[in-house]
PDB file of N, CA and C in Angstrom:
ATOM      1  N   UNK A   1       0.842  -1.184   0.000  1.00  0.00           N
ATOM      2  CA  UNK A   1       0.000   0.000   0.000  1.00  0.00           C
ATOM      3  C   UNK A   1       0.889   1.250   0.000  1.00  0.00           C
ATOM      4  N   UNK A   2       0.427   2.294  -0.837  1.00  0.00           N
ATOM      5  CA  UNK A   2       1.032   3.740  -1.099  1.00  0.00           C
ATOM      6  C   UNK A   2       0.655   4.474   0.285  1.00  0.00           C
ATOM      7  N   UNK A   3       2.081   4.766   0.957  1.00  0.00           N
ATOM      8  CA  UNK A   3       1.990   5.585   2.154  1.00  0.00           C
ATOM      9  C   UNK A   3       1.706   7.070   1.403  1.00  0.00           C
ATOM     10  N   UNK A   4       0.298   7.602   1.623  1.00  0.00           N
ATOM     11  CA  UNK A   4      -0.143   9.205   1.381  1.00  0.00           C
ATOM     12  C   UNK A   4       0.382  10.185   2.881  1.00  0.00           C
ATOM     13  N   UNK A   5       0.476  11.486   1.834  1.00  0.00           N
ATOM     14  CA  UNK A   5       0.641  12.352   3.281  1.00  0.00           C
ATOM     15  C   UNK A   5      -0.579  13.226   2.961  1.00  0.00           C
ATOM     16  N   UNK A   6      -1.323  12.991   4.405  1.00  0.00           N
ATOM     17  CA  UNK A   6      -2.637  13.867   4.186  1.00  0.00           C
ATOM     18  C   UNK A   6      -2.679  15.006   5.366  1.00  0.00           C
ATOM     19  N   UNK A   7      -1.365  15.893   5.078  1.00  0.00           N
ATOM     20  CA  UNK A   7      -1.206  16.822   5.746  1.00  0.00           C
ATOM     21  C   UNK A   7      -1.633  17.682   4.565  1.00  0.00           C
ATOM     22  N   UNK A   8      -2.527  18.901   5.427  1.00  0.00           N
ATOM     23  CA  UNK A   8      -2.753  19.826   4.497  1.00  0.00           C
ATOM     24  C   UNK A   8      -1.931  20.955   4.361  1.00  0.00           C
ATOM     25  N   UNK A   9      -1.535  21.289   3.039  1.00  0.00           N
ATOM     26  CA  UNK A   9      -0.730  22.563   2.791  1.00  0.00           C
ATOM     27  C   UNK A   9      -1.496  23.482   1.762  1.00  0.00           C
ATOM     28  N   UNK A  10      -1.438  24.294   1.990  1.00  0.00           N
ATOM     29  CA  UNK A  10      -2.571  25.158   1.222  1.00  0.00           C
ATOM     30  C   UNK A  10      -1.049  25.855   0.338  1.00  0.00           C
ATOM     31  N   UNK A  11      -1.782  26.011  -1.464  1.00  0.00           N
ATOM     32  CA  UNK A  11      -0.751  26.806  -1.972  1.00  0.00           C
ATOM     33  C   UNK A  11      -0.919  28.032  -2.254  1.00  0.00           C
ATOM     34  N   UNK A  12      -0.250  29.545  -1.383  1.00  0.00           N
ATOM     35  CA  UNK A  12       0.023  30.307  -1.442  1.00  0.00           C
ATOM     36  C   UNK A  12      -0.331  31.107  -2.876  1.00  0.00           C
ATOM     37  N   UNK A  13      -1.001  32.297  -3.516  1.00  0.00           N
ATOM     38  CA  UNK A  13      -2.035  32.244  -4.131  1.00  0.00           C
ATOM     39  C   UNK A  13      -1.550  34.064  -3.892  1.00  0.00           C
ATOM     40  N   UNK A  14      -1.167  34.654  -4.646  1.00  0.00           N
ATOM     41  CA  UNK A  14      -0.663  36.180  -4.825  1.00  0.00           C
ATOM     42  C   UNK A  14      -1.196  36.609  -6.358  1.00  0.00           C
ATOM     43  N   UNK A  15      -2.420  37.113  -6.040  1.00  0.00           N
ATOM     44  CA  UNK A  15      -2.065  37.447  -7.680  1.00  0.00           C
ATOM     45  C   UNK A  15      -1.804  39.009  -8.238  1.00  0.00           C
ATOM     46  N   UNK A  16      -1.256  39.536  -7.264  1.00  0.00           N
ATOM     47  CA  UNK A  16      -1.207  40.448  -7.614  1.00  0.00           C
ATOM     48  C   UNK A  16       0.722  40.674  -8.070  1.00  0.00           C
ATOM     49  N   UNK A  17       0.946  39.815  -7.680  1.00  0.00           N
ATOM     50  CA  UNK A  17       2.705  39.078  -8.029  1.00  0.00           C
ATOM     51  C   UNK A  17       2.495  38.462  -9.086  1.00  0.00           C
ATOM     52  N   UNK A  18       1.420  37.692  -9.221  1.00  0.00           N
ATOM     53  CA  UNK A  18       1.314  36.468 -10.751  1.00  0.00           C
ATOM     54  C   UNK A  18       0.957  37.606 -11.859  1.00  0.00           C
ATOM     55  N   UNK A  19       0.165  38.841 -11.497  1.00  0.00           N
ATOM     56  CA  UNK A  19      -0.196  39.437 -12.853  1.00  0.00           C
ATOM     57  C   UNK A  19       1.143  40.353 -13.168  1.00  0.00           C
ATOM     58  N   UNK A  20       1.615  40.813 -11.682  1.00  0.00           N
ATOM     59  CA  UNK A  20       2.962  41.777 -12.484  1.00  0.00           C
ATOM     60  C   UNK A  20       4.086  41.023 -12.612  1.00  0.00           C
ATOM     61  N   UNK A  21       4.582  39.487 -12.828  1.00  0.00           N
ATOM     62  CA  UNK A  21       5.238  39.016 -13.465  1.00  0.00           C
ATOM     63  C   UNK A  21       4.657  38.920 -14.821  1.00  0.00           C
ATOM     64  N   UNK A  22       3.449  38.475 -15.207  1.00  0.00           N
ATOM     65  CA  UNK A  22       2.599  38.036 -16.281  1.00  0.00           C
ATOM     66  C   UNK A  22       2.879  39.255 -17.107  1.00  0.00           C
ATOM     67  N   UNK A  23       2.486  40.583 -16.496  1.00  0.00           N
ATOM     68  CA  UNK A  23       2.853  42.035 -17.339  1.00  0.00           C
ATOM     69  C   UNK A  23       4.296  41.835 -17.892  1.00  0.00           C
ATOM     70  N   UNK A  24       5.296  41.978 -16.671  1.00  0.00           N
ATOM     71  CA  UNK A  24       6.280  42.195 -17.540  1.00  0.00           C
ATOM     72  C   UNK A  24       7.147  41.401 -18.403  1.00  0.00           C
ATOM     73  N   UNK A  25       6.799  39.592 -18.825  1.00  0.00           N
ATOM     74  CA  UNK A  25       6.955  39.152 -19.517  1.00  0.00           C
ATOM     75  C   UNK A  25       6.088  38.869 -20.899  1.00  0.00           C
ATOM     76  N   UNK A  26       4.489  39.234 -21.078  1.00  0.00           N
ATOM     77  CA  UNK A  26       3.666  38.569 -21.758  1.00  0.00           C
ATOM     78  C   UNK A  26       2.995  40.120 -22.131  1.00  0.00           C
ATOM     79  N   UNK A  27       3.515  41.158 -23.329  1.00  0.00           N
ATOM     80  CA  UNK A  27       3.136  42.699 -23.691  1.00  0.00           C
ATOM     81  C   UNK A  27       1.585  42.087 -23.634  1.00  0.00           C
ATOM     82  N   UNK A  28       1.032  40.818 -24.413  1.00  0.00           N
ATOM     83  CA  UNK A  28      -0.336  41.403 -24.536  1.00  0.00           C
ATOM     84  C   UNK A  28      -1.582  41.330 -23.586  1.00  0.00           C
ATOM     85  N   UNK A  29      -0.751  40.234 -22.703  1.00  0.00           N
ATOM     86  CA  UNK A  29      -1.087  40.504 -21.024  1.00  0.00           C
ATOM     87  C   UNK A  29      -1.432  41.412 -20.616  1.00  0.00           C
ATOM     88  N   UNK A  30      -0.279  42.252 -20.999  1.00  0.00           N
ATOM     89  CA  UNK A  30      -0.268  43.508 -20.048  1.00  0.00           C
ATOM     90  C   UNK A  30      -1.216  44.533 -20.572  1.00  0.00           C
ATOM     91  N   UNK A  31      -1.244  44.468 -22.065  1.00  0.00           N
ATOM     92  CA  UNK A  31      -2.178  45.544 -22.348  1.00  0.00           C
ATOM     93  C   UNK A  31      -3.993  44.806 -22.240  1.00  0.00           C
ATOM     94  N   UNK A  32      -4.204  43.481 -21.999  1.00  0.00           N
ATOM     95  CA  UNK A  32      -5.529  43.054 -21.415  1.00  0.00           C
ATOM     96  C   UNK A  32      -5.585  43.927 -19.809  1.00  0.00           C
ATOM     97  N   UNK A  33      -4.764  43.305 -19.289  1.00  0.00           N
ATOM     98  CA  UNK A  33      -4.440  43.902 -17.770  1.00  0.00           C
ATOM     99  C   UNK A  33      -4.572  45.497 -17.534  1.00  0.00           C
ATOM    100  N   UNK A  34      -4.230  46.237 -18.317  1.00  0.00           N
ATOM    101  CA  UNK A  34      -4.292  47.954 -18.200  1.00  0.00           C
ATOM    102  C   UNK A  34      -5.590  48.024 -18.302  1.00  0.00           C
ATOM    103  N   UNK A  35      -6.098  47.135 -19.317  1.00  0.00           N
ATOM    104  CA  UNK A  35      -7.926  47.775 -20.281  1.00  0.00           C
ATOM    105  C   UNK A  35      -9.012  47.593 -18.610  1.00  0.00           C
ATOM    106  N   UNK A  36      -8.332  46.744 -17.474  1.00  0.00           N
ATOM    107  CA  UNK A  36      -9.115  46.268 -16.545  1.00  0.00           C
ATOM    108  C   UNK A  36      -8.697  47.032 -15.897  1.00  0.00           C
ATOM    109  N   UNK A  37      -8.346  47.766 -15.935  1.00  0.00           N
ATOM    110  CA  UNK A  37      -7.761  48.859 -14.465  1.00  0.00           C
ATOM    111  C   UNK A  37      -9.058  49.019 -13.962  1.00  0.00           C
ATOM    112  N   UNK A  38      -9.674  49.949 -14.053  1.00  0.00           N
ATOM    113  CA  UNK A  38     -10.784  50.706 -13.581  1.00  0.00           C
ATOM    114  C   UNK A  38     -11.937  49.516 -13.353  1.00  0.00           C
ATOM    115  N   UNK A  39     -12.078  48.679 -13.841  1.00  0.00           N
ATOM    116  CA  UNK A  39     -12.661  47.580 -13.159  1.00  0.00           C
ATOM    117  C   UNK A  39     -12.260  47.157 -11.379  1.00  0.00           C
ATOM    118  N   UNK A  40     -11.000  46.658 -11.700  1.00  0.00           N
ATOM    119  CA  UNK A  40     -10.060  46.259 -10.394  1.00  0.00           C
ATOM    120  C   UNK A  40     -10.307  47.437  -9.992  1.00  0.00           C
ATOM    121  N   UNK A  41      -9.910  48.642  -9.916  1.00  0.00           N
ATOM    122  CA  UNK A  41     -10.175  49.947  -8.766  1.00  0.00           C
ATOM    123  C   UNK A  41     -11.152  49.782  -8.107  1.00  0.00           C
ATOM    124  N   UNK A  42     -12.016  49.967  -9.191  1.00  0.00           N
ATOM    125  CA  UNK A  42     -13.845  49.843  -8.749  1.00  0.00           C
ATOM    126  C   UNK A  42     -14.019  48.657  -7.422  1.00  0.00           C
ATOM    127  N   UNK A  43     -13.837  47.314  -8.077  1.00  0.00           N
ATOM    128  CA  UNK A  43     -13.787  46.118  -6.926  1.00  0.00           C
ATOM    129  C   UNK A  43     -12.953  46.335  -5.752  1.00  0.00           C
ATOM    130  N   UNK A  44     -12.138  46.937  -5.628  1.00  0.00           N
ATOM    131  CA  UNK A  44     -11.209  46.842  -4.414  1.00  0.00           C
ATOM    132  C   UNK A  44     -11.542  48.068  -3.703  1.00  0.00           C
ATOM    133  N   UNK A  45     -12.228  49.097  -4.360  1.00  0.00           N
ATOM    134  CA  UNK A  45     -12.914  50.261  -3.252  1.00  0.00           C
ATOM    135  C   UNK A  45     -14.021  49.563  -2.927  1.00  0.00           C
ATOM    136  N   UNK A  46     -14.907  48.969  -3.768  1.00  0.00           N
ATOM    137  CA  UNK A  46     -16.179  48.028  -2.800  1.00  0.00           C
ATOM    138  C   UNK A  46     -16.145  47.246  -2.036  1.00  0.00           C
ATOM    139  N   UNK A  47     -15.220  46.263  -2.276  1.00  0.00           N
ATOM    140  CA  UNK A  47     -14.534  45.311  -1.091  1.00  0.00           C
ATOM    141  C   UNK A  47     -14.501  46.156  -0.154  1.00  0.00           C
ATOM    142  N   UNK A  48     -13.454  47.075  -0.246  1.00  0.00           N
ATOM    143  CA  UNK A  48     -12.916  47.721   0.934  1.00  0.00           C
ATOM    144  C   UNK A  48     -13.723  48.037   2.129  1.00  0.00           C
ATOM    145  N   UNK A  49     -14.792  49.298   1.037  1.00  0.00           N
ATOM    146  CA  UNK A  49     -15.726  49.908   1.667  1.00  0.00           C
ATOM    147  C   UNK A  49     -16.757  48.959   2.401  1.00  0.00           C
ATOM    148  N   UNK A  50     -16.770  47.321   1.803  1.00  0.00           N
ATOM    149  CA  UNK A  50     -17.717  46.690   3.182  1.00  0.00           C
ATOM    150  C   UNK A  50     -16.934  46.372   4.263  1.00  0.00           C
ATOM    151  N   UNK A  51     -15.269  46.019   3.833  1.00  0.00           N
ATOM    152  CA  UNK A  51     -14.635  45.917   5.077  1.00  0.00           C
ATOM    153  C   UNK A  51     -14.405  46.670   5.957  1.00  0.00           C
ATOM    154  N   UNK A  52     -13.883  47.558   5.563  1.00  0.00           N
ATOM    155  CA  UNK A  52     -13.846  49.126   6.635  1.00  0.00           C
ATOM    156  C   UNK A  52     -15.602  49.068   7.380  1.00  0.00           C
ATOM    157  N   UNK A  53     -16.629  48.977   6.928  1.00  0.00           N
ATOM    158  CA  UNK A  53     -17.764  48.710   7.384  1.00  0.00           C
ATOM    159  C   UNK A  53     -18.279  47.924   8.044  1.00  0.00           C
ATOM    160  N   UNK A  54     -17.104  46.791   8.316  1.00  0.00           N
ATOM    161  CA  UNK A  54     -17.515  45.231   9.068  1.00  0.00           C
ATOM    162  C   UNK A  54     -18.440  44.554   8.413  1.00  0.00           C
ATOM    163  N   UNK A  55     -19.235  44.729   7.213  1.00  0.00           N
ATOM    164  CA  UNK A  55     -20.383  44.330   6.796  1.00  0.00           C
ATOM    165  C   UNK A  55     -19.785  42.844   5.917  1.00  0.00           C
ATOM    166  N   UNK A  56     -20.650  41.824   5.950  1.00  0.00           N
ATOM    167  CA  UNK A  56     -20.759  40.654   5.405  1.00  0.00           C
ATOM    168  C   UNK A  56     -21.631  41.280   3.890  1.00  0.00           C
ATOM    169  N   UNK A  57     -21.250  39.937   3.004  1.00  0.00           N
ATOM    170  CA  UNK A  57     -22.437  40.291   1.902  1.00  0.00           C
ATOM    171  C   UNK A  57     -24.020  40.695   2.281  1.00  0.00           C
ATOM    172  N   UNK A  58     -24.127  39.379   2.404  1.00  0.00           N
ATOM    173  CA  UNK A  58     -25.577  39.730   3.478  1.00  0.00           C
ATOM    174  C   UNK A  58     -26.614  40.570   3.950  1.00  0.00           C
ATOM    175  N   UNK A  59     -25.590  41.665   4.398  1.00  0.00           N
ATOM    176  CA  UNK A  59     -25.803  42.907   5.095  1.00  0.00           C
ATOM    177  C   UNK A  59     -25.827  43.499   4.219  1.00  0.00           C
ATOM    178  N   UNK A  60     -24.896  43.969   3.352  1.00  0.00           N
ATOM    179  CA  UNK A  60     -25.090  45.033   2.267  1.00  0.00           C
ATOM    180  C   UNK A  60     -26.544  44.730   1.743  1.00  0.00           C
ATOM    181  N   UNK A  61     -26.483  43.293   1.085  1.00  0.00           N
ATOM    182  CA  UNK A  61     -27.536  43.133   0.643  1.00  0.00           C
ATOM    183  C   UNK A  61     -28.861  43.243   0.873  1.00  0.00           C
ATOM    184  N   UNK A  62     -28.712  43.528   2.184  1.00  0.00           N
ATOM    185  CA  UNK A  62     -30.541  43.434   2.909  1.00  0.00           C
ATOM    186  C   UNK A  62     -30.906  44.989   3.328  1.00  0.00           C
ATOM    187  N   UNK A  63     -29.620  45.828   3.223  1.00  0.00           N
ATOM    188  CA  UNK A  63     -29.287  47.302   3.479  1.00  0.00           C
ATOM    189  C   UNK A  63     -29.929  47.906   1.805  1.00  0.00           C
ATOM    190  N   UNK A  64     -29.615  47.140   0.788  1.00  0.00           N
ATOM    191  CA  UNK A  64     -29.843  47.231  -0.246  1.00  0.00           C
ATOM    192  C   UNK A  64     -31.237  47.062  -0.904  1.00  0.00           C
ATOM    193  N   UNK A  65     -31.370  46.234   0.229  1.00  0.00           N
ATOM    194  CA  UNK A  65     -32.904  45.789  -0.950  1.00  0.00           C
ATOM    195  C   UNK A  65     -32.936  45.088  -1.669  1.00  0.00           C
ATOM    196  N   UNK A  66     -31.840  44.384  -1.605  1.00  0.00           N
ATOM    197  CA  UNK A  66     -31.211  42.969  -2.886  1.00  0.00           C
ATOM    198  C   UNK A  66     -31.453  41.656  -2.215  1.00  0.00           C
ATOM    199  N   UNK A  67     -31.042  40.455  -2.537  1.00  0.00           N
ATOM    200  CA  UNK A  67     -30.418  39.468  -1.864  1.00  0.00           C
ATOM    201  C   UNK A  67     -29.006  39.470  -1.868  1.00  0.00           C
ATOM    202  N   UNK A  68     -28.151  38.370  -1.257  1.00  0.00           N
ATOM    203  CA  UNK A  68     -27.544  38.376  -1.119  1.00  0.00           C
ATOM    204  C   UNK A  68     -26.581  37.884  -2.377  1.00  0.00           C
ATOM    205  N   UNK A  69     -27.274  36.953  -3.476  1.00  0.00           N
ATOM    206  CA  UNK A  69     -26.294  36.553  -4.445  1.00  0.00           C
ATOM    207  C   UNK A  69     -26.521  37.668  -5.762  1.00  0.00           C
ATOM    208  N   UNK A  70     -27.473  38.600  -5.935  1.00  0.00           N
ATOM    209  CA  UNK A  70     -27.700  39.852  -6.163  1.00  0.00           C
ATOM    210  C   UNK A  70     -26.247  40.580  -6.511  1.00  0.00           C
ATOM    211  N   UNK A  71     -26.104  40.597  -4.676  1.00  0.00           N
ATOM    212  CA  UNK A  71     -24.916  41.529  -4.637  1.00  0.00           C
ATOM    213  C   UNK A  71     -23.920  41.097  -4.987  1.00  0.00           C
ATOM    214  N   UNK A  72     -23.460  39.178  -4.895  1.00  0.00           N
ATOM    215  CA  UNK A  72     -22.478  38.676  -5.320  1.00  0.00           C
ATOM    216  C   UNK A  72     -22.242  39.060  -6.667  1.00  0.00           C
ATOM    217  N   UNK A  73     -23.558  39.155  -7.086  1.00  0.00           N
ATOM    218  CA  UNK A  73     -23.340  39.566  -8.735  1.00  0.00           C
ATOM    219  C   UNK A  73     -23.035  40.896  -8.977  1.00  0.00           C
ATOM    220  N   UNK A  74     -23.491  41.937  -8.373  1.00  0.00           N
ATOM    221  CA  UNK A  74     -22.880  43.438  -8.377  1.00  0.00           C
ATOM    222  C   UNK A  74     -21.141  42.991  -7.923  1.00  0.00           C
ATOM    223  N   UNK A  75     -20.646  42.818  -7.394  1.00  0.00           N
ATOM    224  CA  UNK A  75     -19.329  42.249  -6.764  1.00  0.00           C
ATOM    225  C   UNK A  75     -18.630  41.978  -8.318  1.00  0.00           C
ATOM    226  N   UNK A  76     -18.749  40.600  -8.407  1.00  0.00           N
ATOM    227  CA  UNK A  76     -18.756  40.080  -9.459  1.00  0.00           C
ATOM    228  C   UNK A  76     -18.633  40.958 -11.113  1.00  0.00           C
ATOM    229  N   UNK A  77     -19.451  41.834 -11.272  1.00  0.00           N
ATOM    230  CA  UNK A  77     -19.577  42.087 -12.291  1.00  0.00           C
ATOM    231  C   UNK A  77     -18.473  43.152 -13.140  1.00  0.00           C
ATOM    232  N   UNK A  78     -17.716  43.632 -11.690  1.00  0.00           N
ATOM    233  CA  UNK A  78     -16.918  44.767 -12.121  1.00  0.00           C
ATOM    234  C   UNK A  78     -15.461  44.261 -12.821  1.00  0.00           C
ATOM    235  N   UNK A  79     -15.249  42.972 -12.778  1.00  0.00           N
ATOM    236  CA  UNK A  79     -14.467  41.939 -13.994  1.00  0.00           C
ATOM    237  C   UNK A  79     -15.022  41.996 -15.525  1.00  0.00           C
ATOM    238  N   UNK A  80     -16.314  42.421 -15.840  1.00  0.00           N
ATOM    239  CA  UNK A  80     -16.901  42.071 -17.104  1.00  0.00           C
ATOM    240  C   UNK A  80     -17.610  43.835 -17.693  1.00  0.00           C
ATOM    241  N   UNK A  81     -16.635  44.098 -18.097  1.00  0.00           N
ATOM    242  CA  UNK A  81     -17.232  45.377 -18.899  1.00  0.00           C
ATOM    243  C   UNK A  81     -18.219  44.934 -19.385  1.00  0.00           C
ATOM    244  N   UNK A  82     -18.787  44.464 -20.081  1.00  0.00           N
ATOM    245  CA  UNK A  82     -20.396  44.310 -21.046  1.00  0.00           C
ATOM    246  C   UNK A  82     -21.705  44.494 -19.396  1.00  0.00           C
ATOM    247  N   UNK A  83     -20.831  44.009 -18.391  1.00  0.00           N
ATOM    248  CA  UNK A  83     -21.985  44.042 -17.147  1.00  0.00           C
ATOM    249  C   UNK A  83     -22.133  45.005 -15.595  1.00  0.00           C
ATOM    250  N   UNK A  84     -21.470  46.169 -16.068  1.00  0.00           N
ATOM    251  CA  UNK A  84     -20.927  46.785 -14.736  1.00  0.00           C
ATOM    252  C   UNK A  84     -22.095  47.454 -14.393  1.00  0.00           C
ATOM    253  N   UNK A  85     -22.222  47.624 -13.097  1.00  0.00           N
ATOM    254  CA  UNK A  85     -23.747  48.161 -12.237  1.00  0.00           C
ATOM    255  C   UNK A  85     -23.336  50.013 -12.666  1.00  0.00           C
ATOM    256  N   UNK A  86     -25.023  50.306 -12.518  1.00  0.00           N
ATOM    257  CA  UNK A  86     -25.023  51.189 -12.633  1.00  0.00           C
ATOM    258  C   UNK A  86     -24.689  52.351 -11.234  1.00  0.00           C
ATOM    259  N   UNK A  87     -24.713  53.586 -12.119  1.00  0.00           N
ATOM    260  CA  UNK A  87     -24.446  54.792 -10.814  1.00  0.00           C
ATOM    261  C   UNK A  87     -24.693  54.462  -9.749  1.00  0.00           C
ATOM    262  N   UNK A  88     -26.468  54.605 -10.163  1.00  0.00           N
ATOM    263  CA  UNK A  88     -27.242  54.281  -8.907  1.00  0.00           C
ATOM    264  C   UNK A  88     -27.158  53.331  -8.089  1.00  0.00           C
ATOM    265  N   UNK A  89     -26.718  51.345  -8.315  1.00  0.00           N
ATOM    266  CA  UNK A  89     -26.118  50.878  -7.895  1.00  0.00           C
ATOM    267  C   UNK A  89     -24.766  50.873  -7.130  1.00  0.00           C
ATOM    268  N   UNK A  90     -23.677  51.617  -7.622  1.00  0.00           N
ATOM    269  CA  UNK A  90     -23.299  52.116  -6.681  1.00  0.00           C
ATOM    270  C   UNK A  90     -23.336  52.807  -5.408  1.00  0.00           C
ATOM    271  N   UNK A  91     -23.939  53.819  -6.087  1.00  0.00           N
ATOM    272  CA  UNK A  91     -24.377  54.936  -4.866  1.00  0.00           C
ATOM    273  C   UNK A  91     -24.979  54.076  -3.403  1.00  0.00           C
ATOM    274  N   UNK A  92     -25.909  53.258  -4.293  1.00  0.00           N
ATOM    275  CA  UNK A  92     -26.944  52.481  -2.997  1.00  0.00           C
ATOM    276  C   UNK A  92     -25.893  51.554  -2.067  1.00  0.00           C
ATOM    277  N   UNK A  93     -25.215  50.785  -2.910  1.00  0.00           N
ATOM    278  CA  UNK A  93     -23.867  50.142  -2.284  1.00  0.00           C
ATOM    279  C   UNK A  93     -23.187  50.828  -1.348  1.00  0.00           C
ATOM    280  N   UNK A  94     -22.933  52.112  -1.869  1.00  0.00           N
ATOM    281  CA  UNK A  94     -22.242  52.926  -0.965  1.00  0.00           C
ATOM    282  C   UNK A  94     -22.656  53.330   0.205  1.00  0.00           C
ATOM    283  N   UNK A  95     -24.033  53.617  -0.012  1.00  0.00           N
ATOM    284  CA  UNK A  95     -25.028  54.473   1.410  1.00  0.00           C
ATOM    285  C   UNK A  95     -24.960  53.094   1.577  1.00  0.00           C
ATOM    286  N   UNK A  96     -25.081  51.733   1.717  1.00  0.00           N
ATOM    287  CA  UNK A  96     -25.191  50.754   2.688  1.00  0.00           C
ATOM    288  C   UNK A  96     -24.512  50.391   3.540  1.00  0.00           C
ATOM    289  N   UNK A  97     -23.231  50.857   2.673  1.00  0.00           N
ATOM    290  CA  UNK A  97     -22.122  50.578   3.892  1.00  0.00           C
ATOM    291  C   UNK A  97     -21.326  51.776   4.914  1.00  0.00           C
ATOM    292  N   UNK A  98     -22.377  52.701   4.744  1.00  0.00           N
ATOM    293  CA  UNK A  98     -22.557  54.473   5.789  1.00  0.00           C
ATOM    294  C   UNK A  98     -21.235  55.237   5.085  1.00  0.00           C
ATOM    295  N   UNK A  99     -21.210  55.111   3.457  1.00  0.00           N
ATOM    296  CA  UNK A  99     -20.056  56.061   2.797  1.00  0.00           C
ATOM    297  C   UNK A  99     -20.936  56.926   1.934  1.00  0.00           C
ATOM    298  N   UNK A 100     -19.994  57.362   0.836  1.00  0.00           N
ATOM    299  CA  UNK A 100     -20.610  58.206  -0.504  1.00  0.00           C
ATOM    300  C   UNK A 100     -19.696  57.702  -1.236  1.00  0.00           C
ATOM    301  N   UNK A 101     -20.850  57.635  -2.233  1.00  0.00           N
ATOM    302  CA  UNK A 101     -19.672  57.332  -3.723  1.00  0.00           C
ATOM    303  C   UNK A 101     -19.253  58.685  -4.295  1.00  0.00           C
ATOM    304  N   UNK A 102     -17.717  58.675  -4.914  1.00  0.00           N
ATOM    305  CA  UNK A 102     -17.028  60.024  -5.096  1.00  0.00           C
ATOM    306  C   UNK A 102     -16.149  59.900  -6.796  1.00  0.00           C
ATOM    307  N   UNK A 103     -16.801  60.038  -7.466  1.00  0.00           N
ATOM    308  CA  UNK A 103     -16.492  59.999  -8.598  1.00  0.00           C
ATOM    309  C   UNK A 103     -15.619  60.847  -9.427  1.00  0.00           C
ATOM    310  N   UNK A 104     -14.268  60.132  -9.673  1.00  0.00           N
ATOM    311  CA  UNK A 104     -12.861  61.523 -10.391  1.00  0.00           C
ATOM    312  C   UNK A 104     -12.565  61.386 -11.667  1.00  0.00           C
ATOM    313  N   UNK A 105     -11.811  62.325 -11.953  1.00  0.00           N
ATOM    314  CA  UNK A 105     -11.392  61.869 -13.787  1.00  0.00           C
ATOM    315  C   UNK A 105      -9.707  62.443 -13.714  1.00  0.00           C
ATOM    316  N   UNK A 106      -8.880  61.615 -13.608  1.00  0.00           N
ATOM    317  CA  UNK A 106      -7.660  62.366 -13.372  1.00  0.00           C
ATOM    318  C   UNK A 106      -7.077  61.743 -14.472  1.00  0.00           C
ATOM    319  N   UNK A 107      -5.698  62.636 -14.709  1.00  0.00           N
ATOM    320  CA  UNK A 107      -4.605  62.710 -15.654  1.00  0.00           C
ATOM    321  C   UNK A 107      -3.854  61.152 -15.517  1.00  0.00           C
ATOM    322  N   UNK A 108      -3.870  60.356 -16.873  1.00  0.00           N
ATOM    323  CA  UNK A 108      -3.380  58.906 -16.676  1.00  0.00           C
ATOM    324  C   UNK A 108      -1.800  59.334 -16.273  1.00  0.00           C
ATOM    325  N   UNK A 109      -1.229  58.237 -15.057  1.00  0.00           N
ATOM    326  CA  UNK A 109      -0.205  58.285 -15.217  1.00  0.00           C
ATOM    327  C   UNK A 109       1.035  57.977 -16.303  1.00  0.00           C
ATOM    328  N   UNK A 110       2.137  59.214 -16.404  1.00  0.00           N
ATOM    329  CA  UNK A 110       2.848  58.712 -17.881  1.00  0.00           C
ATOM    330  C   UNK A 110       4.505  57.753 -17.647  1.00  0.00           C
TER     331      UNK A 110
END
């Protein structure tokens, strides 16, 4: 019989290291990767803003007026340009989690 080791090791999982190696070897990577900027911004101020808030999905969601896989899908959607929530979705996101949404247009970095 095959002696297994059923110790668990979980593998370490960075992707924010996997995409900026991926950039600076793979140009057309990188220019998929730029076109998503403002997607990724978007998601990581919403994340944020429920964490800074202590809020679970859940909560947003019932703050919202949604359900909860609703919001997974507002979450979710800011990966897929053809599906990004609207203003007003935001905004409501935002007042749920006791912020304001603050909308800029600044000079790309060169």
């Amino acid at each position: 019989m095959e002696n297994i080791d059923n110790t668990y090791n979980p593998v370490r999982l960075n992707p924010g290291k996997e995409a900026a190696e991926k950039c600076a070897n793979d140009p057309e990577f990188r220019v998929a990767y730029d076109a998503l900027e403002n997607e990724f911004a978007a998601l990581a101020a919403l994340l944020d803003a429920r964490l800074q808030a202590g809020l679970t999905q859940a909560q947003v969601a019932s703050r919202m007026g949604v359900s909860q896989p609703v919001l997974a899908r507002i979450e979710s959607s800011l990966g897929k340009q053809d599906h990004s929530p609207s203003l007003n979705t935001l905004r409501r996101y935002a007042t749920a989690c006791g912020m304001k949404l603050v909308i800029q247009i600044v000079k790309p970095n060169s």
